[in-house]
C-alpha atoms as a PDB file:
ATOM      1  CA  UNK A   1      39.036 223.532 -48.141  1.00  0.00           C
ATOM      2  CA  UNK A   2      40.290 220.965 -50.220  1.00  0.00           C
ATOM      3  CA  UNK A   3      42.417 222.887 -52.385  1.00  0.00           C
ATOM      4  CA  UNK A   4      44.244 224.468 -49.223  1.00  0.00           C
ATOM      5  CA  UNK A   5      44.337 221.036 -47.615  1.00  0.00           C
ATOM      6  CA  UNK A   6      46.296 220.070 -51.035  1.00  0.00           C
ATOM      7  CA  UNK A   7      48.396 222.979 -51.151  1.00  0.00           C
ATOM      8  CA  UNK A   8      48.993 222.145 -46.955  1.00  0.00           C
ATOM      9  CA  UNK A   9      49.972 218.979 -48.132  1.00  0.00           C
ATOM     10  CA  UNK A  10      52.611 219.906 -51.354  1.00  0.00           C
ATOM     11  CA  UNK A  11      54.284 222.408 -49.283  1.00  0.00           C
ATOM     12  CA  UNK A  12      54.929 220.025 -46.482  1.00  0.00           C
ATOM     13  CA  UNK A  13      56.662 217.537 -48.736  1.00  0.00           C
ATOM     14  CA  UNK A  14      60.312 218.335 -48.431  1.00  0.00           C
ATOM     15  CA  UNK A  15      61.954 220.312 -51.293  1.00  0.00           C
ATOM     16  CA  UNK A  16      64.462 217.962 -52.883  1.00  0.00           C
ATOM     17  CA  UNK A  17      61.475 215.317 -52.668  1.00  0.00           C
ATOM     18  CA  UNK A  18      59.079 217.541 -54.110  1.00  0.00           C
ATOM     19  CA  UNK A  19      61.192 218.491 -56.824  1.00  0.00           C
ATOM     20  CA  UNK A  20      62.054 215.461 -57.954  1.00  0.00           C
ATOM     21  CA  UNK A  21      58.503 214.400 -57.832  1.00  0.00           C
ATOM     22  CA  UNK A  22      57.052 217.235 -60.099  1.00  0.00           C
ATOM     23  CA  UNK A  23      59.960 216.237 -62.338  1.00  0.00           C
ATOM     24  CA  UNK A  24      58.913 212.783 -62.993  1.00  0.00           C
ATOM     25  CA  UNK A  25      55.214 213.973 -62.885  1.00  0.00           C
ATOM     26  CA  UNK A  26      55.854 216.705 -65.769  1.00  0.00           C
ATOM     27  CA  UNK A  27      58.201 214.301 -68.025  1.00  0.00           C
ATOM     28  CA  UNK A  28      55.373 211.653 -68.008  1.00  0.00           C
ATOM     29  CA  UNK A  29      52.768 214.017 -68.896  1.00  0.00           C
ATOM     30  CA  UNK A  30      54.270 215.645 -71.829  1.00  0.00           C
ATOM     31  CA  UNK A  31      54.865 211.905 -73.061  1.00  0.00           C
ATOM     32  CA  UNK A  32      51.182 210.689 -72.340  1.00  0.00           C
ATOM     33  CA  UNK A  33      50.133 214.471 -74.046  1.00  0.00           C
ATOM     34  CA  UNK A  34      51.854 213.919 -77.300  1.00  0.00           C
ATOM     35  CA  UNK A  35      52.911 209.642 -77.719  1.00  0.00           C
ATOM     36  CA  UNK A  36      55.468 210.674 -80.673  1.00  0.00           C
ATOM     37  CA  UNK A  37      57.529 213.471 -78.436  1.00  0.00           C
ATOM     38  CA  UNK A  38      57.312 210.818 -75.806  1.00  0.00           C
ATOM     39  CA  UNK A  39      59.534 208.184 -77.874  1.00  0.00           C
ATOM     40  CA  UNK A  40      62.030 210.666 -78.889  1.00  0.00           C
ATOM     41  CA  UNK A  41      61.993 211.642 -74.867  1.00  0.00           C
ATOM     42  CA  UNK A  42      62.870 207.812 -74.122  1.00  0.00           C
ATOM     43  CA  UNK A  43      64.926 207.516 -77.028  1.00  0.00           C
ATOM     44  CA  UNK A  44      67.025 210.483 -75.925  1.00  0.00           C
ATOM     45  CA  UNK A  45      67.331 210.162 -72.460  1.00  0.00           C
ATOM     46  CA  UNK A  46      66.275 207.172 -71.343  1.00  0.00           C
ATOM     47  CA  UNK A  47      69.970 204.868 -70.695  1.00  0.00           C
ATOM     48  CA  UNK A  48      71.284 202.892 -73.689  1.00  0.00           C
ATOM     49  CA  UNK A  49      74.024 200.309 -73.829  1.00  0.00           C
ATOM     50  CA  UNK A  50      76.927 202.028 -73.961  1.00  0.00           C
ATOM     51  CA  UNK A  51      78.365 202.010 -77.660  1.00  0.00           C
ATOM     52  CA  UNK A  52      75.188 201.754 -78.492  1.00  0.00           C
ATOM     53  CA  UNK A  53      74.234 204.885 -81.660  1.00  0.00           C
ATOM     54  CA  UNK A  54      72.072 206.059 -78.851  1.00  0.00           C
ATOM     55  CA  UNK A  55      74.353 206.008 -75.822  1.00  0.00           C
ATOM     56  CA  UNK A  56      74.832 209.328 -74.330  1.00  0.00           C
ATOM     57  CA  UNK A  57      76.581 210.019 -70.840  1.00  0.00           C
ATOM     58  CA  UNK A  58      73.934 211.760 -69.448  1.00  0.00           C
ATOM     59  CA  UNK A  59      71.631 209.255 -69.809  1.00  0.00           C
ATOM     60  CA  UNK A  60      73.141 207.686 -66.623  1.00  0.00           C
ATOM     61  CA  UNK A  61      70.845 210.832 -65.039  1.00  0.00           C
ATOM     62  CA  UNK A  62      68.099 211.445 -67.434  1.00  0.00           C
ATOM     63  CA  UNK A  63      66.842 208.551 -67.361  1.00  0.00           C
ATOM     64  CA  UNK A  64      66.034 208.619 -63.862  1.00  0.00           C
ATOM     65  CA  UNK A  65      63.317 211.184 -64.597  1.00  0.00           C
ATOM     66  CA  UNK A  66      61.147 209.072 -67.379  1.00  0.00           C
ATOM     67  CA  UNK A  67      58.663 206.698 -67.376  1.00  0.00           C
ATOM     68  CA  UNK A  68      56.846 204.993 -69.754  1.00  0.00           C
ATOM     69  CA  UNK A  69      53.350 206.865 -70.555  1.00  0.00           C
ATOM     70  CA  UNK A  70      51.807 203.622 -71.227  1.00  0.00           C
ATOM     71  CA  UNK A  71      52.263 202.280 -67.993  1.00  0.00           C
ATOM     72  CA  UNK A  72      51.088 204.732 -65.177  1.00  0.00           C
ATOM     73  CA  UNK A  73      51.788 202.187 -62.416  1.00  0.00           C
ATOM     74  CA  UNK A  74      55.239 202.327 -62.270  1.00  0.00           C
ATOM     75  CA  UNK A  75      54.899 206.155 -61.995  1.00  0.00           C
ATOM     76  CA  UNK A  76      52.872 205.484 -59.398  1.00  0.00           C
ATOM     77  CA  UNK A  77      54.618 203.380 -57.443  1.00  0.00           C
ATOM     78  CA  UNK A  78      58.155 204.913 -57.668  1.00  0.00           C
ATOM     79  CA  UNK A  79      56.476 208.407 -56.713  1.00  0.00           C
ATOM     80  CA  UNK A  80      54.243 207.414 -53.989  1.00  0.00           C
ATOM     81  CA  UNK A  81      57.455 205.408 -52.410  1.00  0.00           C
ATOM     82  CA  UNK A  82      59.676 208.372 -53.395  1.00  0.00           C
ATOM     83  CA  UNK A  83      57.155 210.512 -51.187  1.00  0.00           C
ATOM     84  CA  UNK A  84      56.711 207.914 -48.709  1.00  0.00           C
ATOM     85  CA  UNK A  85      60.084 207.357 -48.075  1.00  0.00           C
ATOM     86  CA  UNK A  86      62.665 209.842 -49.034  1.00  0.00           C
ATOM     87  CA  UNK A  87      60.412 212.657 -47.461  1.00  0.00           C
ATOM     88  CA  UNK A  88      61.133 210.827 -44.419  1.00  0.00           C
ATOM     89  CA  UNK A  89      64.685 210.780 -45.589  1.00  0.00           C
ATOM     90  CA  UNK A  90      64.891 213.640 -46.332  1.00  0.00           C
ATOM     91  CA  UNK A  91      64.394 215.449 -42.997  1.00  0.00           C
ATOM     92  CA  UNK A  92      66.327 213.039 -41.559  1.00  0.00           C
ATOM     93  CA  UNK A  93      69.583 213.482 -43.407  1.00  0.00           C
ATOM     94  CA  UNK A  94      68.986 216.950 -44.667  1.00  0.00           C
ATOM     95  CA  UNK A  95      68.248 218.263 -48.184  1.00  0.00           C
ATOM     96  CA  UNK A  96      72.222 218.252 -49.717  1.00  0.00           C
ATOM     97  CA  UNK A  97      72.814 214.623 -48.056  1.00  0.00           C
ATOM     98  CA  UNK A  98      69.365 213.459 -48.985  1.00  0.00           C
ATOM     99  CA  UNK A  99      70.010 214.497 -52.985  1.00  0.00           C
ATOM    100  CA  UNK A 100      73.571 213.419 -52.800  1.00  0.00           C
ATOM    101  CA  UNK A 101      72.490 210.095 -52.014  1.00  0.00           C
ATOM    102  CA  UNK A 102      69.456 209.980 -53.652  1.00  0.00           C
ATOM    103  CA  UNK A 103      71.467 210.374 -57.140  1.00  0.00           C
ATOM    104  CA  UNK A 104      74.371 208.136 -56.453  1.00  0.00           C
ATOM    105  CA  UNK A 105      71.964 205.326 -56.091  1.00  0.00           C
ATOM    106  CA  UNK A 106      70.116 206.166 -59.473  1.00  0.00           C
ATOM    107  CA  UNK A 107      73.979 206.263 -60.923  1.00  0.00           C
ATOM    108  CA  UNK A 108      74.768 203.149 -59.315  1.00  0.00           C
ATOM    109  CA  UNK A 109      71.858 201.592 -60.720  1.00  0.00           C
ATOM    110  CA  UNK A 110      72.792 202.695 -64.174  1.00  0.00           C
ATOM    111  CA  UNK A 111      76.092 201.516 -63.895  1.00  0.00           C
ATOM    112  CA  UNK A 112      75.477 197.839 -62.859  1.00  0.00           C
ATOM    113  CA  UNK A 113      72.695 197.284 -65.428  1.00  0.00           C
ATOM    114  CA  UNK A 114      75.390 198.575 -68.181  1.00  0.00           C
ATOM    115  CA  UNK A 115      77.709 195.990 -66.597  1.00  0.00           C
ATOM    116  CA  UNK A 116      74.480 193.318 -66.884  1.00  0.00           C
ATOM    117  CA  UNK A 117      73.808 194.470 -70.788  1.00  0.00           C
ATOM    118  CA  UNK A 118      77.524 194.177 -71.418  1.00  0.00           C
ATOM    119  CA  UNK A 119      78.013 190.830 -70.249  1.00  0.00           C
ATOM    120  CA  UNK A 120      74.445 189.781 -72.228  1.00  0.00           C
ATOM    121  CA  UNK A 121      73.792 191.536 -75.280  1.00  0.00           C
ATOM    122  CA  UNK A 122      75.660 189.108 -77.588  1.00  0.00           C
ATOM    123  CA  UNK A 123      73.994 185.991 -76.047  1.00  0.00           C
ATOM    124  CA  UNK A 124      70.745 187.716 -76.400  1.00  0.00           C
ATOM    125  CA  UNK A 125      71.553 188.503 -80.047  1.00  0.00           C
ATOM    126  CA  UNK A 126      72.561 185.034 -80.983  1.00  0.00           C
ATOM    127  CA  UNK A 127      69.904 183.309 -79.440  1.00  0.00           C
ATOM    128  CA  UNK A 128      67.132 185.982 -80.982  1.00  0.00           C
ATOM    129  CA  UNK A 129      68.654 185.372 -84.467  1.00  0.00           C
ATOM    130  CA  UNK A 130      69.018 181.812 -83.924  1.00  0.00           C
ATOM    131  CA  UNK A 131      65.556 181.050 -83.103  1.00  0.00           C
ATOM    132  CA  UNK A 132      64.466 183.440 -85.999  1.00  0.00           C
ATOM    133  CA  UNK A 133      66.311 181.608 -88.539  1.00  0.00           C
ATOM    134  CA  UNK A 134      65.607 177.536 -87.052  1.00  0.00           C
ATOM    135  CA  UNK A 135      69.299 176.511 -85.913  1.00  0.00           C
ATOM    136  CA  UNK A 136      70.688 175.693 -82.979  1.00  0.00           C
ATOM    137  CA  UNK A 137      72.592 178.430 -80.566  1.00  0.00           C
ATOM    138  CA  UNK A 138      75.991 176.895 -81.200  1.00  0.00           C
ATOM    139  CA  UNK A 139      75.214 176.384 -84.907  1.00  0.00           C
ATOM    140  CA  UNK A 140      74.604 180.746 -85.232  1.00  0.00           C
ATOM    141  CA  UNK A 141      77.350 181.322 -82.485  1.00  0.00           C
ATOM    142  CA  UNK A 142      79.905 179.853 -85.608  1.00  0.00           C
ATOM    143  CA  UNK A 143      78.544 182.095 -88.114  1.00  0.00           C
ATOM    144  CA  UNK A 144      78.711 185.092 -85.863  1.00  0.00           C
ATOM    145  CA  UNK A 145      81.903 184.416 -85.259  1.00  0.00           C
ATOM    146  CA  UNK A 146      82.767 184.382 -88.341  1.00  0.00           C
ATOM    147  CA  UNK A 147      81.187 187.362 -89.374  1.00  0.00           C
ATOM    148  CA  UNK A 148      83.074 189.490 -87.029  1.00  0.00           C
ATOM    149  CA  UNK A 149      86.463 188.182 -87.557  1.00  0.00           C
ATOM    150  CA  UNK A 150      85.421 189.227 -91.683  1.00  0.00           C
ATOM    151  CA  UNK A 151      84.726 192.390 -90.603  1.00  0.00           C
ATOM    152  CA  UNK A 152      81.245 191.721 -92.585  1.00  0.00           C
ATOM    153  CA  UNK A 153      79.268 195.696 -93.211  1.00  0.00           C
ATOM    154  CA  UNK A 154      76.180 193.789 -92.970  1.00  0.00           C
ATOM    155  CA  UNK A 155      76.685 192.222 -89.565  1.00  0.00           C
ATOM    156  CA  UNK A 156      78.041 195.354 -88.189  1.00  0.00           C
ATOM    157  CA  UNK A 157      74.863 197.389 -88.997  1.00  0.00           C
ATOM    158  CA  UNK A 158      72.539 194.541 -87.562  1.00  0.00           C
ATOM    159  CA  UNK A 159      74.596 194.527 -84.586  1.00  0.00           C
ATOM    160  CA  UNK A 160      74.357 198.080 -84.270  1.00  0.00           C
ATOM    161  CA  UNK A 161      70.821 198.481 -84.857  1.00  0.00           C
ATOM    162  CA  UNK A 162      69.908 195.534 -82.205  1.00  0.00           C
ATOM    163  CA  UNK A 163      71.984 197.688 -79.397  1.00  0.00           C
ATOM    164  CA  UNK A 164      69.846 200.570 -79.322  1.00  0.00           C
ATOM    165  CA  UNK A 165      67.102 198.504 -78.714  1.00  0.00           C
ATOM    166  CA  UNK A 166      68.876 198.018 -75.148  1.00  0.00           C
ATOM    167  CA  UNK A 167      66.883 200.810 -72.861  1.00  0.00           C
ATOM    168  CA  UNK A 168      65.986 201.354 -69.444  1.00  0.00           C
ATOM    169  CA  UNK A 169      64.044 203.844 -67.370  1.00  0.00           C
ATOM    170  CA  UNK A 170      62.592 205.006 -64.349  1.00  0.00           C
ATOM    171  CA  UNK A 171      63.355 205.918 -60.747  1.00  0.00           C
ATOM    172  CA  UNK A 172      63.261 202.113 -59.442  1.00  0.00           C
ATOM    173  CA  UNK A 173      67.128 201.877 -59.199  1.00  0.00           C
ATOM    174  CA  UNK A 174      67.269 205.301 -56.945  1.00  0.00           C
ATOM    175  CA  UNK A 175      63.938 204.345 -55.312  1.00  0.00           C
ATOM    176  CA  UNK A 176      64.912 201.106 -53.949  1.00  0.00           C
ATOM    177  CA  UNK A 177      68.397 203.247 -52.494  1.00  0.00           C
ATOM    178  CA  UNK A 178      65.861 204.976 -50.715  1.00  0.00           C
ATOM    179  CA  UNK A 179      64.141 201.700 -49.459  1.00  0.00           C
ATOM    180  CA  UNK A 180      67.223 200.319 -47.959  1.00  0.00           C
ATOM    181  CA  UNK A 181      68.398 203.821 -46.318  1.00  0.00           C
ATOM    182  CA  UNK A 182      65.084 203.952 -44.347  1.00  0.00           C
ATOM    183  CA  UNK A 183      65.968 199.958 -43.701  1.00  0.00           C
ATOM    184  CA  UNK A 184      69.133 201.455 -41.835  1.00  0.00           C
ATOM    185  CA  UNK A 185      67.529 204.280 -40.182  1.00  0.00           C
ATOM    186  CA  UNK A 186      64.606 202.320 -38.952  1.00  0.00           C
ATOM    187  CA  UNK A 187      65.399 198.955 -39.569  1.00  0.00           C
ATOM    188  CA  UNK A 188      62.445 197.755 -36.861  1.00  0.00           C
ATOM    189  CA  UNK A 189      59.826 200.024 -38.484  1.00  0.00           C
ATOM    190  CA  UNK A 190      56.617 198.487 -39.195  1.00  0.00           C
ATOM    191  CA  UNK A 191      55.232 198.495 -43.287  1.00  0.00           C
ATOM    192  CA  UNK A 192      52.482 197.326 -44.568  1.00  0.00           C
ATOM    193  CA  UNK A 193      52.147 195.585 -48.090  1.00  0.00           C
ATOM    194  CA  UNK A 194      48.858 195.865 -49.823  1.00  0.00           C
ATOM    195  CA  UNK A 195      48.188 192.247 -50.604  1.00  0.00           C
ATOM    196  CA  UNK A 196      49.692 191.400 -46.745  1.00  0.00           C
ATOM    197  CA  UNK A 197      47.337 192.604 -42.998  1.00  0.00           C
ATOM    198  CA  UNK A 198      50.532 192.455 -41.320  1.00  0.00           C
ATOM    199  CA  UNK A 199      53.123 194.606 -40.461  1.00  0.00           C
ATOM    200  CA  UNK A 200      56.318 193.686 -41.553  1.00  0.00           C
ATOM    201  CA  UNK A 201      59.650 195.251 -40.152  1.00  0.00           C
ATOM    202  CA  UNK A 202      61.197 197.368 -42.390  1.00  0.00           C
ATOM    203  CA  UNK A 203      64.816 195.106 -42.210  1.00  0.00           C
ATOM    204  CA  UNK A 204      63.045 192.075 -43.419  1.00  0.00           C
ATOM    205  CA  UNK A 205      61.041 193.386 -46.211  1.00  0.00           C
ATOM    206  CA  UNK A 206      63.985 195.284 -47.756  1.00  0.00           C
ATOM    207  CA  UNK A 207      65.555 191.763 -47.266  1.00  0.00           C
ATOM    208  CA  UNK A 208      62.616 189.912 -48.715  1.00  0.00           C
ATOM    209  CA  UNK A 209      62.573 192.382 -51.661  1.00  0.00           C
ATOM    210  CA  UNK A 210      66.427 192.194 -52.446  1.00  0.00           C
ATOM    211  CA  UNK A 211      65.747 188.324 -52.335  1.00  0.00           C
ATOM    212  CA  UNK A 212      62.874 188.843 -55.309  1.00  0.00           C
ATOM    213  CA  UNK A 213      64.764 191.362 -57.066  1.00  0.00           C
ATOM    214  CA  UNK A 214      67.666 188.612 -57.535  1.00  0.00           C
ATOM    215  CA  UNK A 215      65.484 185.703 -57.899  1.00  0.00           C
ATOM    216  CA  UNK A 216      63.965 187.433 -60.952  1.00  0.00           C
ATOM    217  CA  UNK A 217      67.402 189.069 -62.118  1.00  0.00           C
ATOM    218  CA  UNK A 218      68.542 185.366 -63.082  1.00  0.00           C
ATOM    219  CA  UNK A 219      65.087 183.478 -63.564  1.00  0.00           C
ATOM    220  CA  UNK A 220      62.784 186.094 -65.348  1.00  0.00           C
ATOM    221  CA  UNK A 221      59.413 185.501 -66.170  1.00  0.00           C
ATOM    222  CA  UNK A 222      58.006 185.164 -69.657  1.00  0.00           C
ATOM    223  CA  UNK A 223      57.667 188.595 -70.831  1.00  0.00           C
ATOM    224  CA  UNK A 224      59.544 190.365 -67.880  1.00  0.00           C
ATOM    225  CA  UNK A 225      61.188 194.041 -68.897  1.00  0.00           C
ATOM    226  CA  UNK A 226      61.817 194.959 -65.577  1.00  0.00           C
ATOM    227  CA  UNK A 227      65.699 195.760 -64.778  1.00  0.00           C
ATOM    228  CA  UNK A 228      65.819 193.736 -61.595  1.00  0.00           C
ATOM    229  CA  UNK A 229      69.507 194.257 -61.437  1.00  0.00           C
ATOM    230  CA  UNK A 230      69.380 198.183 -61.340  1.00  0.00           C
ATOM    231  CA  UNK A 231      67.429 197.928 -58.585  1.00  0.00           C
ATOM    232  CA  UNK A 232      69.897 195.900 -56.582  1.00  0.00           C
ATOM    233  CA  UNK A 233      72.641 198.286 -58.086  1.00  0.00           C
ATOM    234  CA  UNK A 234      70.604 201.138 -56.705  1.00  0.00           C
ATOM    235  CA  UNK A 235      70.580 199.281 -53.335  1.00  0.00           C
ATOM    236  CA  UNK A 236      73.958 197.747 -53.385  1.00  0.00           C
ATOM    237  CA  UNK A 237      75.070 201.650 -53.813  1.00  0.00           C
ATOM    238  CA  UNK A 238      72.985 203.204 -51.361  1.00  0.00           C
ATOM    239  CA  UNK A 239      74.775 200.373 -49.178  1.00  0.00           C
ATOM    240  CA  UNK A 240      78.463 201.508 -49.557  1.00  0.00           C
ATOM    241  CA  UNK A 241      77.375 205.223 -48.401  1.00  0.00           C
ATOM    242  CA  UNK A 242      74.843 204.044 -45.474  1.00  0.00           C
ATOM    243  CA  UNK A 243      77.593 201.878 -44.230  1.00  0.00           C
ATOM    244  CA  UNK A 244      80.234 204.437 -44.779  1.00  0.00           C
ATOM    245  CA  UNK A 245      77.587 207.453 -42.546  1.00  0.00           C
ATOM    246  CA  UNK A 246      76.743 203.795 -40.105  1.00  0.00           C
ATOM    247  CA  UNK A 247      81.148 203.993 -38.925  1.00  0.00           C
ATOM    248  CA  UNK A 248      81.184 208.108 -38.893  1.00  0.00           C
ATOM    249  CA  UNK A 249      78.013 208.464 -36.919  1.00  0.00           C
ATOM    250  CA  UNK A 250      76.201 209.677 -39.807  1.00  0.00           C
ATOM    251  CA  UNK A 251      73.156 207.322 -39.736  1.00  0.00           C
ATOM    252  CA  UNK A 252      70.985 209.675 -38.459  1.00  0.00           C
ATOM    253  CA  UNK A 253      71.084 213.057 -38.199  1.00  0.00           C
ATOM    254  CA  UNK A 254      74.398 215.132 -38.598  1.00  0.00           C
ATOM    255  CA  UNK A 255      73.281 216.968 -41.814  1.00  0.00           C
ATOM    256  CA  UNK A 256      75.573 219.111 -43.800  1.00  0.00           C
ATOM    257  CA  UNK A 257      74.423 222.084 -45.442  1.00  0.00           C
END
């Protein structure tokens, strides 16, 4: 009974949805199988600063699809919210509009945080170095500058090597796309957090989550790898198109096959 209930369940889930579900699910367990395949699987298409040795186009897509082995959570989450919400989506919008969307968002994401990495990775770099070798910001900031008006080999290869440490992955920038659509569609939906017995309207919690997201994008905590940005650059995205279906009529419905 179970195991019908189950497959009941699976083939209900929309097939865009499910696909990109058993995707993610598959990537992550080849990684958690074998732990060295898994870093060349991040290392290869998880998205890298571009002109970073690492940087490849189609990272801007791969990386959607990994997650790190170590932490099953965010798996967890993006799935569960991927099923919870873009199923919903899904047959809402129809399969071709539902992927279309679903993507651009995840590209979007990608794009911003490049932007974000862009206009950081040198301040990151001479503050790191700085603090590793006792002087002041401004004091290293010289003697970088310096360095690359030289031309100095040495400084180059540093530079280069400290880029590719620049990585980011998972479906969180598409995911919270996905958040915001069903925002539009049902805007006065009630959710439920875990940690809150209330129902919260789906317009205000997307709100309250954007209002986290850049809260944390410019004061991070201590120890805080999360790409905040991407997921605003999934959302800010997913808002162009939403608004753009909101004008034709689009919103809901009106699927194109």
């Amino acid at each position: 009974m179970f195991r019908n209930g189950f497959g009941g369940f699976v083939s209900a889930i929309p097939p865009v949805t499910k696909n990109l579900i058993i995707i993610n699910i598959i990537v992550w367990a080849v990684e958690a199988i074998f732990p060295k395949f898994g870093m060349t699987i991040i290392r290869v298409l998880g998205l890298h600063l571009w002109g970073a040795h690492h940087f490849n186009p189609v990272q801007f897509i791969t990386y959607m699809f990994v997650h790190a082995s170590t932490n099953p959570w965010h798996l967890l989450f993006n799935m569960f919210s991927l099923w919870m919400f873009g199923s919903i989506l899904e047959r809402v919008w129809g399969s071709k509009r539902y992927f279309i969307f679903y993507f651009v968002c995840g590209i979007g994401a990608a794009l911003v945080q490049e932007i974000v990495w862009t206009c950081t990775w040198m301040h990151e770099y001479i503050g790191g170095i700085a603090k590793l070798n006792g002087l002041t910001y401004d004091h290293m900031k010289v003697i970088v500058d310096e360095a690359l008006r030289a031309g100095d080999s040495g400084f180059t290869s540093a530079v280069a090597s400290f880029k590719n440490n620049f990585v980011t992955i998972g479906a969180s920038g598409a995911v919270y796309g996905l958040l915001l659509g069903y925002a539009f569609v049902f805007p006065n939906q009630p959710l439920y957090l875990f940690f809150i017995p209330y129902p919260i309207k789906a317009k205000y919690m997307m709100i309250g989550y954007a209002a986290i997201e850049f809260f944390l994008g410019f004061r991070p905590i201590a120890g805080d790898t999360i790409a905040h940005f991407a997921h605003l650059g999934g959302a800010l995205f997913g808002l162009f198109i939403l608004l753009y279906w909101k004008k034709k009529g689009m919103l809901r419905g009106n699927p194109f096959y």
